[in-house]
PDB file of N, CA and C in Angstrom:
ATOM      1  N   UNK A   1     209.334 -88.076-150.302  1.00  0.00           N
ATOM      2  CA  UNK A   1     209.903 -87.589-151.531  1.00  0.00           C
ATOM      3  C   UNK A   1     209.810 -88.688-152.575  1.00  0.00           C
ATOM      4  N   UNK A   2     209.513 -88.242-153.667  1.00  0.00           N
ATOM      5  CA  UNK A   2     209.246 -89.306-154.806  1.00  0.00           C
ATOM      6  C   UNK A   2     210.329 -89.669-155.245  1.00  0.00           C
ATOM      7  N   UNK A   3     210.620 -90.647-155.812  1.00  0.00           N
ATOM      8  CA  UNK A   3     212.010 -91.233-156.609  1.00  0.00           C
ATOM      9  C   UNK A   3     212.019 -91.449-157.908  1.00  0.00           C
ATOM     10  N   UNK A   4     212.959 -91.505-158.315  1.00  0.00           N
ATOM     11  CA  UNK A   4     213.025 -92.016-160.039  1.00  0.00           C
ATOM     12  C   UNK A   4     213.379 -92.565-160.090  1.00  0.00           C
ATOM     13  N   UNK A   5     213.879 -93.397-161.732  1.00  0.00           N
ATOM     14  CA  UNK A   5     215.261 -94.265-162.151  1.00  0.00           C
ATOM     15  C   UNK A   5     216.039 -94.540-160.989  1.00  0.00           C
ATOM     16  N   UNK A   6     216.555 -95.644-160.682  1.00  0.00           N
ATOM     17  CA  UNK A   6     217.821 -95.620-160.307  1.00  0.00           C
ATOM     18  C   UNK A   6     218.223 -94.593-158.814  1.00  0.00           C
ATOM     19  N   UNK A   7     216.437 -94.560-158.285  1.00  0.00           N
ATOM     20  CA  UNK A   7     216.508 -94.192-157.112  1.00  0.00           C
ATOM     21  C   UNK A   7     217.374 -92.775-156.498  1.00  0.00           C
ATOM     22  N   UNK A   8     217.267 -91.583-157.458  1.00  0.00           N
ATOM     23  CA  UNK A   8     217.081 -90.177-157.827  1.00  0.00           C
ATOM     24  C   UNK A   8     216.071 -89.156-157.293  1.00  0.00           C
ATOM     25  N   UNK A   9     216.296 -88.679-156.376  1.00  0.00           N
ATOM     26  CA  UNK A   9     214.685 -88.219-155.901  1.00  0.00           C
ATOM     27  C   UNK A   9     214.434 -87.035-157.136  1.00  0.00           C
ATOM     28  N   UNK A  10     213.011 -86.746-157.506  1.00  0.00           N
ATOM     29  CA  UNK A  10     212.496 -86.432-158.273  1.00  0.00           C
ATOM     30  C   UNK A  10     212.157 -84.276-157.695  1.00  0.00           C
ATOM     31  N   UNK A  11     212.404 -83.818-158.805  1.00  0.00           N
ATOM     32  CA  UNK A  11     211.932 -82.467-158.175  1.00  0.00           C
ATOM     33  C   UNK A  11     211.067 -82.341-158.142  1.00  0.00           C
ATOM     34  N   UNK A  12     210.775 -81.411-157.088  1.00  0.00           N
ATOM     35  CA  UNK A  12     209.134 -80.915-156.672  1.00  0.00           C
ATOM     36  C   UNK A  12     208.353 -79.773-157.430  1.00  0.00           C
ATOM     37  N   UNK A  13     207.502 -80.162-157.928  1.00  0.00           N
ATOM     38  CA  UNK A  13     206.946 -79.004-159.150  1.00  0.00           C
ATOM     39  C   UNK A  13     206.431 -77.925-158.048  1.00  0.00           C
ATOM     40  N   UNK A  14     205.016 -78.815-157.340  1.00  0.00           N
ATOM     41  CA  UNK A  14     204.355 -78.024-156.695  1.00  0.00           C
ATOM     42  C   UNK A  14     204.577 -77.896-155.416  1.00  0.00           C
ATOM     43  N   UNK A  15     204.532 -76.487-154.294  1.00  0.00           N
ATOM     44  CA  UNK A  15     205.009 -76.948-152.970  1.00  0.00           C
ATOM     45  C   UNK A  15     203.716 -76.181-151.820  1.00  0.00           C
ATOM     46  N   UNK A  16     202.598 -76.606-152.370  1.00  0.00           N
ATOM     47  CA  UNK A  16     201.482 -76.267-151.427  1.00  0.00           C
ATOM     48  C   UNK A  16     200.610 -75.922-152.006  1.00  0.00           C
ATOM     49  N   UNK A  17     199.703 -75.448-151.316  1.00  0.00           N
ATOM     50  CA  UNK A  17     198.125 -74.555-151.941  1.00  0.00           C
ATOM     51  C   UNK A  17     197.808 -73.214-152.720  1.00  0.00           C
ATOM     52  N   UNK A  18     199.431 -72.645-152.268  1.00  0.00           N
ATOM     53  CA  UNK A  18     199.704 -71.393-153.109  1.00  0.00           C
ATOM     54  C   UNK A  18     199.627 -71.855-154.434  1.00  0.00           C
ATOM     55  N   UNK A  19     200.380 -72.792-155.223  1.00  0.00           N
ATOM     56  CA  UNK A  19     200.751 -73.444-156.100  1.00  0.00           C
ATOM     57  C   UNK A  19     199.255 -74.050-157.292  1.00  0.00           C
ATOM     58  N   UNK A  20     198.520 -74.037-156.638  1.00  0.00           N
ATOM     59  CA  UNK A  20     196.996 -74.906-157.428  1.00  0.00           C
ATOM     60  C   UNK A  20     196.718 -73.972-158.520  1.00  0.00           C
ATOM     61  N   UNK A  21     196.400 -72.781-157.936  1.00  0.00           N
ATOM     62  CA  UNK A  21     196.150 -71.622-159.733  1.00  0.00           C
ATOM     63  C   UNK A  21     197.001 -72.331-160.601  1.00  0.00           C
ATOM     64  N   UNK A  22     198.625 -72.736-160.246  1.00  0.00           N
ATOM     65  CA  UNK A  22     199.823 -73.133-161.480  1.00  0.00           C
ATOM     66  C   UNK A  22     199.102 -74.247-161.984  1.00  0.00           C
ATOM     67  N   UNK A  23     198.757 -75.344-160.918  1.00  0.00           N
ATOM     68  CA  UNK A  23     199.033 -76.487-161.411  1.00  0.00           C
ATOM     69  C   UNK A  23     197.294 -76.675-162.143  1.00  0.00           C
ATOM     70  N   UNK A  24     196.573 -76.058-162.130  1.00  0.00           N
ATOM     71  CA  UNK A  24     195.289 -75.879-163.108  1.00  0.00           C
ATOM     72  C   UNK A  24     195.550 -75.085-164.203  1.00  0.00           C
ATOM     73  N   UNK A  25     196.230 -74.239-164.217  1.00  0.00           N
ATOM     74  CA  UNK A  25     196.585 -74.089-165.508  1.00  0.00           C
ATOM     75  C   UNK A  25     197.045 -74.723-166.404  1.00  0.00           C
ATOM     76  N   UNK A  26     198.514 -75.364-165.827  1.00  0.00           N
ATOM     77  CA  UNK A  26     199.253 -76.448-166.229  1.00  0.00           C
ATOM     78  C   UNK A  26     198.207 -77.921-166.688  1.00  0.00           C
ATOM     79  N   UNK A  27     197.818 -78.038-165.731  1.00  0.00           N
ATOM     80  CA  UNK A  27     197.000 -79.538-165.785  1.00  0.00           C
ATOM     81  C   UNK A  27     195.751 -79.222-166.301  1.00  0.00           C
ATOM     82  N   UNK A  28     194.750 -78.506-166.262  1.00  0.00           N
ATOM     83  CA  UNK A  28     193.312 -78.575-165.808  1.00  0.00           C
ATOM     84  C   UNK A  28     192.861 -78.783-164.602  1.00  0.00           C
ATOM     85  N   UNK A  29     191.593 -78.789-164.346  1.00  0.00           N
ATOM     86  CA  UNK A  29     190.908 -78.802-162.634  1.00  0.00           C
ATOM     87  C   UNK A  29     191.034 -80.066-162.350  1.00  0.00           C
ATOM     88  N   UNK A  30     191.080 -81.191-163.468  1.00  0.00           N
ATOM     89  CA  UNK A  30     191.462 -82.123-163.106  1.00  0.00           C
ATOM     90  C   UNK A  30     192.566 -83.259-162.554  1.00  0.00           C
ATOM     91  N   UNK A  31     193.827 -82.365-162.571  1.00  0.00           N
ATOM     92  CA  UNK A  31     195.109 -82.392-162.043  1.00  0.00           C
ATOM     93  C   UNK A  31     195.175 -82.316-160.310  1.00  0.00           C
ATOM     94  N   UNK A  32     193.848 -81.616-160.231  1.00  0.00           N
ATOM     95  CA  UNK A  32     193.917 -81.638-158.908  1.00  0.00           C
ATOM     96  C   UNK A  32     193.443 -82.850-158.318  1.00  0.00           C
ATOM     97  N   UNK A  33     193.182 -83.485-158.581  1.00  0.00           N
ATOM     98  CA  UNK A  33     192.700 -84.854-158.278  1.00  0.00           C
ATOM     99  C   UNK A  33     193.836 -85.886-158.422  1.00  0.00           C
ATOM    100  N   UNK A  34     195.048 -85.671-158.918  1.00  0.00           N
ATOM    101  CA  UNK A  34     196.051 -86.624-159.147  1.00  0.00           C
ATOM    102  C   UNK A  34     196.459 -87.231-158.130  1.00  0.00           C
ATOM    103  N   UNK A  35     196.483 -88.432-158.091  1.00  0.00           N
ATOM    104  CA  UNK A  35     196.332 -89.646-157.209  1.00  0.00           C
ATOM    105  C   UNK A  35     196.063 -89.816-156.109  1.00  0.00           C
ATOM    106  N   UNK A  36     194.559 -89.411-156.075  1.00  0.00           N
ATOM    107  CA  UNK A  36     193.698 -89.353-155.417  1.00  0.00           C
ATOM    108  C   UNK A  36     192.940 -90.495-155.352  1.00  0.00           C
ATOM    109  N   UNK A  37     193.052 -91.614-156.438  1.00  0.00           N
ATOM    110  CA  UNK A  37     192.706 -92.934-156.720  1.00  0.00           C
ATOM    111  C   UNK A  37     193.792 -94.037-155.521  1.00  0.00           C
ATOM    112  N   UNK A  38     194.854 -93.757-156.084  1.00  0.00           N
ATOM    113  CA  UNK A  38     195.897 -94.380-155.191  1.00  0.00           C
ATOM    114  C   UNK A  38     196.105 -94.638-153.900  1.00  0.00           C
ATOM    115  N   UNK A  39     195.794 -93.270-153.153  1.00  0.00           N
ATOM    116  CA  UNK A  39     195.885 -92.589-152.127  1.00  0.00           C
ATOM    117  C   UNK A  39     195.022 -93.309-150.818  1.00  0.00           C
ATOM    118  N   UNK A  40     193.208 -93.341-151.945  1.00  0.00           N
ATOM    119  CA  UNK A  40     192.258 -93.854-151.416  1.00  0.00           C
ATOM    120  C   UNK A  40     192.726 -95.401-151.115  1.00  0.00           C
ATOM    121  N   UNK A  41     192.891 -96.060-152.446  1.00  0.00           N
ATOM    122  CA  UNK A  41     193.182 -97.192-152.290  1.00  0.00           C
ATOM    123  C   UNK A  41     194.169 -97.916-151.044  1.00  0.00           C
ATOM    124  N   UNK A  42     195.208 -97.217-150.840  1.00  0.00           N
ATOM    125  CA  UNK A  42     195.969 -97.527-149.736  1.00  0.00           C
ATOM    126  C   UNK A  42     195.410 -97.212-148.935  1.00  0.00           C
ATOM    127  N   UNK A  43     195.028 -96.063-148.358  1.00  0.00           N
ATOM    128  CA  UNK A  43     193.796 -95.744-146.840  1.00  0.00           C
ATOM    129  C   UNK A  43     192.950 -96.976-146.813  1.00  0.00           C
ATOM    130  N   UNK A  44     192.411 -97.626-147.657  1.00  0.00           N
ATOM    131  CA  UNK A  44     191.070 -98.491-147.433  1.00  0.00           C
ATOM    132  C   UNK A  44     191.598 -99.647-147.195  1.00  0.00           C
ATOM    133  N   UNK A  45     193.139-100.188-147.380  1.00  0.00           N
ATOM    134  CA  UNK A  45     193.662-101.435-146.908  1.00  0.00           C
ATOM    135  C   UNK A  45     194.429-101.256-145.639  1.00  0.00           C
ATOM    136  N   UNK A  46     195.055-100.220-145.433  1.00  0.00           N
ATOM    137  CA  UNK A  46     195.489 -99.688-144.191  1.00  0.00           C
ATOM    138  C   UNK A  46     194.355-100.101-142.973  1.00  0.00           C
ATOM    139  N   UNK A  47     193.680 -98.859-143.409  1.00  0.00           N
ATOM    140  CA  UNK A  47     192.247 -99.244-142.450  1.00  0.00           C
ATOM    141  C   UNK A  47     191.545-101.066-142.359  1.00  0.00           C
ATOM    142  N   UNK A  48     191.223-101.776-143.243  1.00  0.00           N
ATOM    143  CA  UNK A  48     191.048-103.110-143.253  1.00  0.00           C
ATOM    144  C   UNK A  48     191.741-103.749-142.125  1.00  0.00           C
ATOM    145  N   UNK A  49     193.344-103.394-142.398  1.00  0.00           N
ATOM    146  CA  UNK A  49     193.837-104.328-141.640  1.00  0.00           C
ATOM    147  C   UNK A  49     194.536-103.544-140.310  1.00  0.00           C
ATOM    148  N   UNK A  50     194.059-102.661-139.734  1.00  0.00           N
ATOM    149  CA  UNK A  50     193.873-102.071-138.574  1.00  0.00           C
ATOM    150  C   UNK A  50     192.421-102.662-137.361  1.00  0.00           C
ATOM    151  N   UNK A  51     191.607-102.475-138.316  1.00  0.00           N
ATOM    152  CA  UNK A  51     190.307-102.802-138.307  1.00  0.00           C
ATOM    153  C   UNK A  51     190.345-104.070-137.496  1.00  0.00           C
ATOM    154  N   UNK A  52     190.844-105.025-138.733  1.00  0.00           N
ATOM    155  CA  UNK A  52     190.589-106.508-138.077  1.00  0.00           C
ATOM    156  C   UNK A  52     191.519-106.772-137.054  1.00  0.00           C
ATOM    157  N   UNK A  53     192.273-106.471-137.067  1.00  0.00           N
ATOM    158  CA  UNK A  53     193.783-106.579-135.966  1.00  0.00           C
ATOM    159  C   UNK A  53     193.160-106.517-134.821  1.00  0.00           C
ATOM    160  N   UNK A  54     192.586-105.233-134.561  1.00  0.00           N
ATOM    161  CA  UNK A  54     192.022-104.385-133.531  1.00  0.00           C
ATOM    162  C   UNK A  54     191.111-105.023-132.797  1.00  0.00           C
ATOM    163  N   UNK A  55     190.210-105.776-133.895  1.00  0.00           N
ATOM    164  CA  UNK A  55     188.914-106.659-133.439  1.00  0.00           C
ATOM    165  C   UNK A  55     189.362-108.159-132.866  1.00  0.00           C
ATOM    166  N   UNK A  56     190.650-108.849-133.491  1.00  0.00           N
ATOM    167  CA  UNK A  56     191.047-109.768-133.027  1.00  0.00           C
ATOM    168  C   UNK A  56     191.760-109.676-132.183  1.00  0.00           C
ATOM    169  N   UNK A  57     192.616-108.615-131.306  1.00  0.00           N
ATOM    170  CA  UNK A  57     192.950-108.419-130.250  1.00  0.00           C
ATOM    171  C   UNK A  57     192.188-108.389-129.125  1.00  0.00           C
ATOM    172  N   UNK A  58     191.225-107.480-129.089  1.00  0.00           N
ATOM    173  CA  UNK A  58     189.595-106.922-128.119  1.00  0.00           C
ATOM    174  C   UNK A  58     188.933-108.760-128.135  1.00  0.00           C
ATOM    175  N   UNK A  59     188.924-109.537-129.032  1.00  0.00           N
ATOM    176  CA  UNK A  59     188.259-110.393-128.580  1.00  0.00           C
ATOM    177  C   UNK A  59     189.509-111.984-127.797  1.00  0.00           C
ATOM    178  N   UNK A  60     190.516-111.414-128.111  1.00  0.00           N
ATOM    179  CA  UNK A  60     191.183-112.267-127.585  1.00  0.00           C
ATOM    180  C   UNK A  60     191.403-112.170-126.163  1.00  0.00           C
ATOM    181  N   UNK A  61     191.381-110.869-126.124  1.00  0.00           N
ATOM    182  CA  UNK A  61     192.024-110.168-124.619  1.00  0.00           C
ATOM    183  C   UNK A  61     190.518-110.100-123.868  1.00  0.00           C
ATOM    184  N   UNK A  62     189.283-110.424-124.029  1.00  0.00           N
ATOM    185  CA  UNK A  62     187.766-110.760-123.681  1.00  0.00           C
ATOM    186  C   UNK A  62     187.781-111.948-122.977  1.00  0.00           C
ATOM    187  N   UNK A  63     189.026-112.953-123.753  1.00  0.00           N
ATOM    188  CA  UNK A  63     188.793-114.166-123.322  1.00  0.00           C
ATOM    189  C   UNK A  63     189.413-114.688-122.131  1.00  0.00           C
ATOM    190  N   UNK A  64     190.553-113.516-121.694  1.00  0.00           N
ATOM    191  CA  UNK A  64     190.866-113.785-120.606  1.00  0.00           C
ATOM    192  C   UNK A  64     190.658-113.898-119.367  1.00  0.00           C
ATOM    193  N   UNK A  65     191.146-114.260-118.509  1.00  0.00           N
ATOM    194  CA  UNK A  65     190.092-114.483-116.969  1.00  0.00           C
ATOM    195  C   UNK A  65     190.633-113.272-116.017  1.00  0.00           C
ATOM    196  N   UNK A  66     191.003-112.090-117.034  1.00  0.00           N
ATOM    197  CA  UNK A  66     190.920-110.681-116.231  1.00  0.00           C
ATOM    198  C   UNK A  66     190.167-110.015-116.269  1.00  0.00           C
ATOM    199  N   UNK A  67     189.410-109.527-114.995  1.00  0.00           N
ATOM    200  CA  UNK A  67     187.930-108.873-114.927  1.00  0.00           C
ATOM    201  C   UNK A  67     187.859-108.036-115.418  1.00  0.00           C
ATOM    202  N   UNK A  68     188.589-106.627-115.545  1.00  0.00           N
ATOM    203  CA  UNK A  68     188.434-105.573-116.180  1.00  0.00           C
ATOM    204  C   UNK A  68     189.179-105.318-117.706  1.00  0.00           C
ATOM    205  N   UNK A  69     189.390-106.551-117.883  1.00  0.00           N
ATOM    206  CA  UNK A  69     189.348-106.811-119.748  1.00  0.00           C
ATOM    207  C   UNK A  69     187.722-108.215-120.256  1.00  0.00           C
ATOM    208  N   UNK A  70     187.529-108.035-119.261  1.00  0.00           N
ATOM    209  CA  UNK A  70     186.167-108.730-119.432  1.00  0.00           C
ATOM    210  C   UNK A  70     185.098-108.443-120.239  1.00  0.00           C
ATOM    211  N   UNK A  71     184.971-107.019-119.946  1.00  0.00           N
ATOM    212  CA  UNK A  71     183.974-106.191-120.368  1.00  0.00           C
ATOM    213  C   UNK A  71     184.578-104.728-120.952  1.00  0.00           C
ATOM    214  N   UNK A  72     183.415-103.917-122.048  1.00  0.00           N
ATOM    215  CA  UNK A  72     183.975-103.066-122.865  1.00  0.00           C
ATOM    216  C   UNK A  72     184.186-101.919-121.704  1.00  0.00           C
ATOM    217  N   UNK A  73     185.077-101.360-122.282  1.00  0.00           N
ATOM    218  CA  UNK A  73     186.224-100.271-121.153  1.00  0.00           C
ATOM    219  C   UNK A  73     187.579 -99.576-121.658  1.00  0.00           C
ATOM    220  N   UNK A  74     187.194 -98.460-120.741  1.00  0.00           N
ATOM    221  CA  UNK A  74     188.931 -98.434-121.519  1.00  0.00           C
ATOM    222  C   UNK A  74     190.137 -99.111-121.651  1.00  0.00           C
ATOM    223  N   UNK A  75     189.894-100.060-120.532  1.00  0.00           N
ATOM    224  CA  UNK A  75     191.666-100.665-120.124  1.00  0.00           C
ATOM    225  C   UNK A  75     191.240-101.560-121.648  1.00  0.00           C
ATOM    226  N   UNK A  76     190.206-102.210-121.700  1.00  0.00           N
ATOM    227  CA  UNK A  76     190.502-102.955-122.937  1.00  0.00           C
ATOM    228  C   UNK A  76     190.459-102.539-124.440  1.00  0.00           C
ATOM    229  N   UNK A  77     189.858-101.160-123.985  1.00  0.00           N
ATOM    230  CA  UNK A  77     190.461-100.608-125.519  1.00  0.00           C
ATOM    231  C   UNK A  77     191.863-100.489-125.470  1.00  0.00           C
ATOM    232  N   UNK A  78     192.567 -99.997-124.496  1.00  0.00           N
ATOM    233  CA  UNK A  78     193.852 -99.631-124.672  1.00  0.00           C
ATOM    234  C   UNK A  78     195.017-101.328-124.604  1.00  0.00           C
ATOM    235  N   UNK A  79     194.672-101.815-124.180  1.00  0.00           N
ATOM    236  CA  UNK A  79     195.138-102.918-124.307  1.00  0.00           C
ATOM    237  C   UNK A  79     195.249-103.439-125.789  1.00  0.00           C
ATOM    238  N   UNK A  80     194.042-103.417-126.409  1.00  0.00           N
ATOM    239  CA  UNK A  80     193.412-104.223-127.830  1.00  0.00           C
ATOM    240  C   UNK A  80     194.317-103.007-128.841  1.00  0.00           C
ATOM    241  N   UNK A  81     194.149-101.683-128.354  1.00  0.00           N
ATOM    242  CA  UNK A  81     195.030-100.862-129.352  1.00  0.00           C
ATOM    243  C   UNK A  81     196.512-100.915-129.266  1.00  0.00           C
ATOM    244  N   UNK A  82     197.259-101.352-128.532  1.00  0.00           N
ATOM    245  CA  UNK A  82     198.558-101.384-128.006  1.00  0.00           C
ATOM    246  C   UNK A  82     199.057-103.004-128.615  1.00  0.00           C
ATOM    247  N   UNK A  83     198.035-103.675-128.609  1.00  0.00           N
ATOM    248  CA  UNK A  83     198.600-105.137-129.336  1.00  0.00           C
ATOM    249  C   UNK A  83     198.296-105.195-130.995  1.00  0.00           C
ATOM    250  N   UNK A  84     197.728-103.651-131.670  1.00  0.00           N
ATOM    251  CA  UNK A  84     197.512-104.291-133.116  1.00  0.00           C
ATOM    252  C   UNK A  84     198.538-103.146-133.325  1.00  0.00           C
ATOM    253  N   UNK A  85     199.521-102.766-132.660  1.00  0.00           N
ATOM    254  CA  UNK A  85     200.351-102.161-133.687  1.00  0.00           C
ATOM    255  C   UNK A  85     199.891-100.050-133.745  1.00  0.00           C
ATOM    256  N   UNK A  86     198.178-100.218-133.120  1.00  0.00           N
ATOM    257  CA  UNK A  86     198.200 -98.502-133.655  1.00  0.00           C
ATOM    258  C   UNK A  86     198.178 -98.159-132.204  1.00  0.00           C
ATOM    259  N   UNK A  87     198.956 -96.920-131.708  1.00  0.00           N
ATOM    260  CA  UNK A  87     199.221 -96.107-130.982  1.00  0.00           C
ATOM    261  C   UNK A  87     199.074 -94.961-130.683  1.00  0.00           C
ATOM    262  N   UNK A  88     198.537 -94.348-131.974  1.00  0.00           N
ATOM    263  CA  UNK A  88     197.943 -92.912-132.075  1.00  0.00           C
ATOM    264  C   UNK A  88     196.703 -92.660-131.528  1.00  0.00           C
TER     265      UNK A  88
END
């Protein structure tokens, strides 16, 4: 939920896909794109630092003198995913 001032949550204009005829009228076709800039921007640093986490885990956990994190596998994917934090 979005906030305002003084930490107010903000009402909801639009509440789904039913809603897009309104909000192109209201806006233009280009409303539909509203912060869609933003959106991206956070996904692409999210991902960055998933990314590298992920890669510096898998090569840390490589270095150990356990055989079946030795080599690529599942145990060491699941290992390398379980130490950067993603779980999904």
């Amino acid at each position: 939920m979005l906030r305002g001032p003084g930490g107010k949550p903000l009402p909801r204009r639009y509440h789904g896909m039913l809603h897009s005829p309104r909000k192109v009228r209201e806006e233009g076709v280009l409303g539909l794109w509203t912060g869609a800039g933003p959106t991206a921007s956070r996904a692409t640093a999210l991902a960055a630092a998933e990314l590298s986490s992920y890669d510096e885990a898998k090569a840390r956990l490589r270095a150990l003198p356990v055989g079946s994190l030795q080599r690529d596998g599942i145990a060491l994917h699941l290992h390398a995913r379980n130490g950067n934090g993603k779980n999904g």
